[in-house]
C-alpha atoms as a PDB file:
ATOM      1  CA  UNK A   1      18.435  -4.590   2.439  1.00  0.00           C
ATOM      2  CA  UNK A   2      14.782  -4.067   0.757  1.00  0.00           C
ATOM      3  CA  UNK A   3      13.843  -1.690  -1.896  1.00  0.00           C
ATOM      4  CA  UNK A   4      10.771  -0.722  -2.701  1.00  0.00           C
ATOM      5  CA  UNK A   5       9.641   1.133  -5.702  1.00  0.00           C
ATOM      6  CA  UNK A   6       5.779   2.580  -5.389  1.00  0.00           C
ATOM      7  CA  UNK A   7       4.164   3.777  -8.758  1.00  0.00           C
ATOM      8  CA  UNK A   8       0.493   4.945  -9.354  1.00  0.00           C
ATOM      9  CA  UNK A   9      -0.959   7.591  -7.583  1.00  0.00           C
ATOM     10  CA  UNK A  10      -2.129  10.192  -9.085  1.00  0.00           C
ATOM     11  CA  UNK A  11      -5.080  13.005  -9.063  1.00  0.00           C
ATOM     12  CA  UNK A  12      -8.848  11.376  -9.589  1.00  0.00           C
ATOM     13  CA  UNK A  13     -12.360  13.052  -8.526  1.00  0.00           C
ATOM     14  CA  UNK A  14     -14.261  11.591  -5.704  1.00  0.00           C
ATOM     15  CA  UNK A  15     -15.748   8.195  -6.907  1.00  0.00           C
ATOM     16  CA  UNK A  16     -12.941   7.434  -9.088  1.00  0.00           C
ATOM     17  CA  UNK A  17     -10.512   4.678  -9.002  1.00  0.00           C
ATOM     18  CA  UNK A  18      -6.798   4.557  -9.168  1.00  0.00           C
ATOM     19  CA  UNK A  19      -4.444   1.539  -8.939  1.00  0.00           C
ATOM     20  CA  UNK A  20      -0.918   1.375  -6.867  1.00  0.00           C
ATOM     21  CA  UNK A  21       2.230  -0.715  -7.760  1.00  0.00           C
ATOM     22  CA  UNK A  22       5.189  -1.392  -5.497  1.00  0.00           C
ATOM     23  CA  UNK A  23       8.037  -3.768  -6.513  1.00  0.00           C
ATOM     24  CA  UNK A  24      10.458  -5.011  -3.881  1.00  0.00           C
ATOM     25  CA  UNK A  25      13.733  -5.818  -4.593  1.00  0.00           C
ATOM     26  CA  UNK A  26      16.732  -7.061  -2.931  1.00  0.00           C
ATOM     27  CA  UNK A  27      17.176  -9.860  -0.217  1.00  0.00           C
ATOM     28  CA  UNK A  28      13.469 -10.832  -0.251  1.00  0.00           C
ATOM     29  CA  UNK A  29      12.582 -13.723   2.438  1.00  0.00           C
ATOM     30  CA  UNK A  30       9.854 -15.846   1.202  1.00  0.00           C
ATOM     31  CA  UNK A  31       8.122 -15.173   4.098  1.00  0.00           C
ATOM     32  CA  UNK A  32       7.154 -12.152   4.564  1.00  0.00           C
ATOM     33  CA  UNK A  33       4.343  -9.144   4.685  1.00  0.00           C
ATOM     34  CA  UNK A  34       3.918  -6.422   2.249  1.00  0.00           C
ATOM     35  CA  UNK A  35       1.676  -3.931   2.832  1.00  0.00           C
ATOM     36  CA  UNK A  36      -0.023  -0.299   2.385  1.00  0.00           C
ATOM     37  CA  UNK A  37      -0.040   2.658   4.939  1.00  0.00           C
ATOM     38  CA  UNK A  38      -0.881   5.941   4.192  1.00  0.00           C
ATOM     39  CA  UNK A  39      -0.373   9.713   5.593  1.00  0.00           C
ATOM     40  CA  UNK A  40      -2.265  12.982   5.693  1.00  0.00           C
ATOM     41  CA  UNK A  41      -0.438  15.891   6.152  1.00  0.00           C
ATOM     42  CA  UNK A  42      -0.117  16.722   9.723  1.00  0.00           C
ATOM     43  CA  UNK A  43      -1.349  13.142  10.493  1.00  0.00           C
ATOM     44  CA  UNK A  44       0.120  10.079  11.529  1.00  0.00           C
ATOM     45  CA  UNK A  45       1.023   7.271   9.230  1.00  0.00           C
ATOM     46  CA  UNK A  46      -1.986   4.459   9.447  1.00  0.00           C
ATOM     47  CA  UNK A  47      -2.134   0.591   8.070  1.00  0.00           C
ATOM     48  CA  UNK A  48      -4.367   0.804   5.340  1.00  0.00           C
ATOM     49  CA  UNK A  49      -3.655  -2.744   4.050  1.00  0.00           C
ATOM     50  CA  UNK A  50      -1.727  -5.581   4.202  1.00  0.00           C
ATOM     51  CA  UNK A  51      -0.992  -9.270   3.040  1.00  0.00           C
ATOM     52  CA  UNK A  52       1.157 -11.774   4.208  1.00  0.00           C
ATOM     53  CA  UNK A  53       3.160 -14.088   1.451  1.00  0.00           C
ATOM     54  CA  UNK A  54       0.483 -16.854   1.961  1.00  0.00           C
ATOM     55  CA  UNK A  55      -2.509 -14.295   1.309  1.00  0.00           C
ATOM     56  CA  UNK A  56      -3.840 -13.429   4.128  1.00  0.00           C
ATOM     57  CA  UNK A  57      -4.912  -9.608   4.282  1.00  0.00           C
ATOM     58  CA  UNK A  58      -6.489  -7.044   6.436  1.00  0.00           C
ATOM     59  CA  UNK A  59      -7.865  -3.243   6.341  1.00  0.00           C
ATOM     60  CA  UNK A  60      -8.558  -0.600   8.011  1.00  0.00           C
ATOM     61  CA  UNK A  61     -12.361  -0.343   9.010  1.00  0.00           C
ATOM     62  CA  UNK A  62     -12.562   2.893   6.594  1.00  0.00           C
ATOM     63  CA  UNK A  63     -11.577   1.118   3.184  1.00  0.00           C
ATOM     64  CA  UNK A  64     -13.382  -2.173   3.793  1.00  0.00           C
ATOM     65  CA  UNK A  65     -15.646  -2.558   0.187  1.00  0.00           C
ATOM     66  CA  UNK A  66     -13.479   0.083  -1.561  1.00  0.00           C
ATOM     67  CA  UNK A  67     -10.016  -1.122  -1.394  1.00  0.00           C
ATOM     68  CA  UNK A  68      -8.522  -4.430  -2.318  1.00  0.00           C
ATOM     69  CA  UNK A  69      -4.909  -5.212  -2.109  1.00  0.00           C
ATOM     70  CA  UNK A  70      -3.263  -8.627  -3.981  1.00  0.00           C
ATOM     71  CA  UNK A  71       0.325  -9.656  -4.815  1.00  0.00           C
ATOM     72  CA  UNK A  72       2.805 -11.820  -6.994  1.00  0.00           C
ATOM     73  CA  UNK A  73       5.145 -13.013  -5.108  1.00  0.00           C
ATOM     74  CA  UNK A  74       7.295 -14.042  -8.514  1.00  0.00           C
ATOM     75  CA  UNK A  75       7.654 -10.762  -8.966  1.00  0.00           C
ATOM     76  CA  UNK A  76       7.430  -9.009  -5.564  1.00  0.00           C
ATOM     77  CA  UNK A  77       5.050  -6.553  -6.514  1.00  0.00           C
ATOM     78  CA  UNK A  78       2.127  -5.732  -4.268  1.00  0.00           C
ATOM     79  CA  UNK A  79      -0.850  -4.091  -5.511  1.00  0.00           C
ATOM     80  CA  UNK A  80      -3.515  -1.612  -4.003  1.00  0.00           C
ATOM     81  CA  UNK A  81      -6.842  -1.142  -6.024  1.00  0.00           C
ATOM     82  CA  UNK A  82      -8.773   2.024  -4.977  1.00  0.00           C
ATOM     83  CA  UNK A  83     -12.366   2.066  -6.237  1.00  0.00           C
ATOM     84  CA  UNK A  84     -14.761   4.670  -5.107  1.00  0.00           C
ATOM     85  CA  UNK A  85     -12.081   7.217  -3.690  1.00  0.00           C
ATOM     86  CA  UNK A  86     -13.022   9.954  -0.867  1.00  0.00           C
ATOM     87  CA  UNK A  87     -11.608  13.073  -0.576  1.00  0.00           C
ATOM     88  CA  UNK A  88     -10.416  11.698   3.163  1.00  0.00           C
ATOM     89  CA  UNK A  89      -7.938   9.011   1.210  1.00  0.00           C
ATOM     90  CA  UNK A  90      -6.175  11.949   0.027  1.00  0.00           C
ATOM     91  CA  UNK A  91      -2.537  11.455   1.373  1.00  0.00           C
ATOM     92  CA  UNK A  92       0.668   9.940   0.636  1.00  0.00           C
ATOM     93  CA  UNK A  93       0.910   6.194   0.211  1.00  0.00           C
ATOM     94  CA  UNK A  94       3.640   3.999   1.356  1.00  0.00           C
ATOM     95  CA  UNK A  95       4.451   0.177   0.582  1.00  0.00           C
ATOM     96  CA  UNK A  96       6.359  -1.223   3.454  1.00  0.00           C
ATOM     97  CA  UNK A  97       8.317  -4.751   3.791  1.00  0.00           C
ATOM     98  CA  UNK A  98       8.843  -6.960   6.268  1.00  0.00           C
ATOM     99  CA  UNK A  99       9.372 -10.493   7.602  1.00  0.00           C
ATOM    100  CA  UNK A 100       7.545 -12.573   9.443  1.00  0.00           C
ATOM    101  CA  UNK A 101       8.731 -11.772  13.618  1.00  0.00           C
ATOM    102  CA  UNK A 102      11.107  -9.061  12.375  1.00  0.00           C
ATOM    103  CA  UNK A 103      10.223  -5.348  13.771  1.00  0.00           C
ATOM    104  CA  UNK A 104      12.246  -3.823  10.621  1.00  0.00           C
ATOM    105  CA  UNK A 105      10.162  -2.551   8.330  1.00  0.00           C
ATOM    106  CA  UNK A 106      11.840  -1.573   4.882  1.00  0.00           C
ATOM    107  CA  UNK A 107       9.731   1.786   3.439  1.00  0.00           C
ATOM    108  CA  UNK A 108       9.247   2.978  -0.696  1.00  0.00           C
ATOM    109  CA  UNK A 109       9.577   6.428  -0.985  1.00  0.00           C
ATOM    110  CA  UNK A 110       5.710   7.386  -1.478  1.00  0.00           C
ATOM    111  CA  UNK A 111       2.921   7.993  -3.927  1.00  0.00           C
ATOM    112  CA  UNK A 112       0.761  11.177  -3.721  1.00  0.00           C
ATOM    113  CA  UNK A 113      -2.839  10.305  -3.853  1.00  0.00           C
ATOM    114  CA  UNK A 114      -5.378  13.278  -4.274  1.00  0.00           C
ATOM    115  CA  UNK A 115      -9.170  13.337  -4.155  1.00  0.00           C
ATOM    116  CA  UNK A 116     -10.707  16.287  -5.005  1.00  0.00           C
ATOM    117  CA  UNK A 117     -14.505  17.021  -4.237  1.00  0.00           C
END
């Protein structure tokens, strides 16, 4: 079992930044994937970010240049810096867990992010 702990979000004007936190604990594998999703209300939950235990990340198209994510694996904490916000990343943020060729993914309990215009 995986739990993850999400801290950060928060309410910030369009253009503004805000930084989210999410420590794992548990049985953590060494390798593994943590990573960011996100969802609007009455929208489906999308991959905003991820990155694998030996650093390799991806994004969404719509974050590319604004978002960066970055981790410390001796802690298990995964990071998620949002510069230059949009009312459209307004949503609830996730951190999710999982191991490399396992379908289980292990979900923190959210982080309200709101842009306002």
């Amino acid at each position: 079992q995986v739990q993850l702990v999400e801290s950060g979000g928060g309410l910030v004007q369009a253009g503004g930044s805000l930084r989210l936190s999410c420590v794992a604990s548990g049985t953590i594998f060494r390798n593994n994937f943590m990573g960011w999703y996100r969802q609007a209300p009455e929208k489906e939950r999308e991959r905003v970010a991820t990155m694998s235990s030996g650093g390799t990340t991806t994004y969404v198209d719509s974050v590319k240049g604004r978002f960066t994510i970055s981790r410390d694996n001796a802690k298990n904490t995964v990071y998620l810096q949002m510069n230059n916000l949009k009312p459209e990343d307004t949503a609830v943020y996730y951190c999710g867990y999982w191991r490399f060729g396992s379908t289980v993914k292990y979900w923190g309990q959210g982080t309200q992010v709101t842009v306002s215009s």
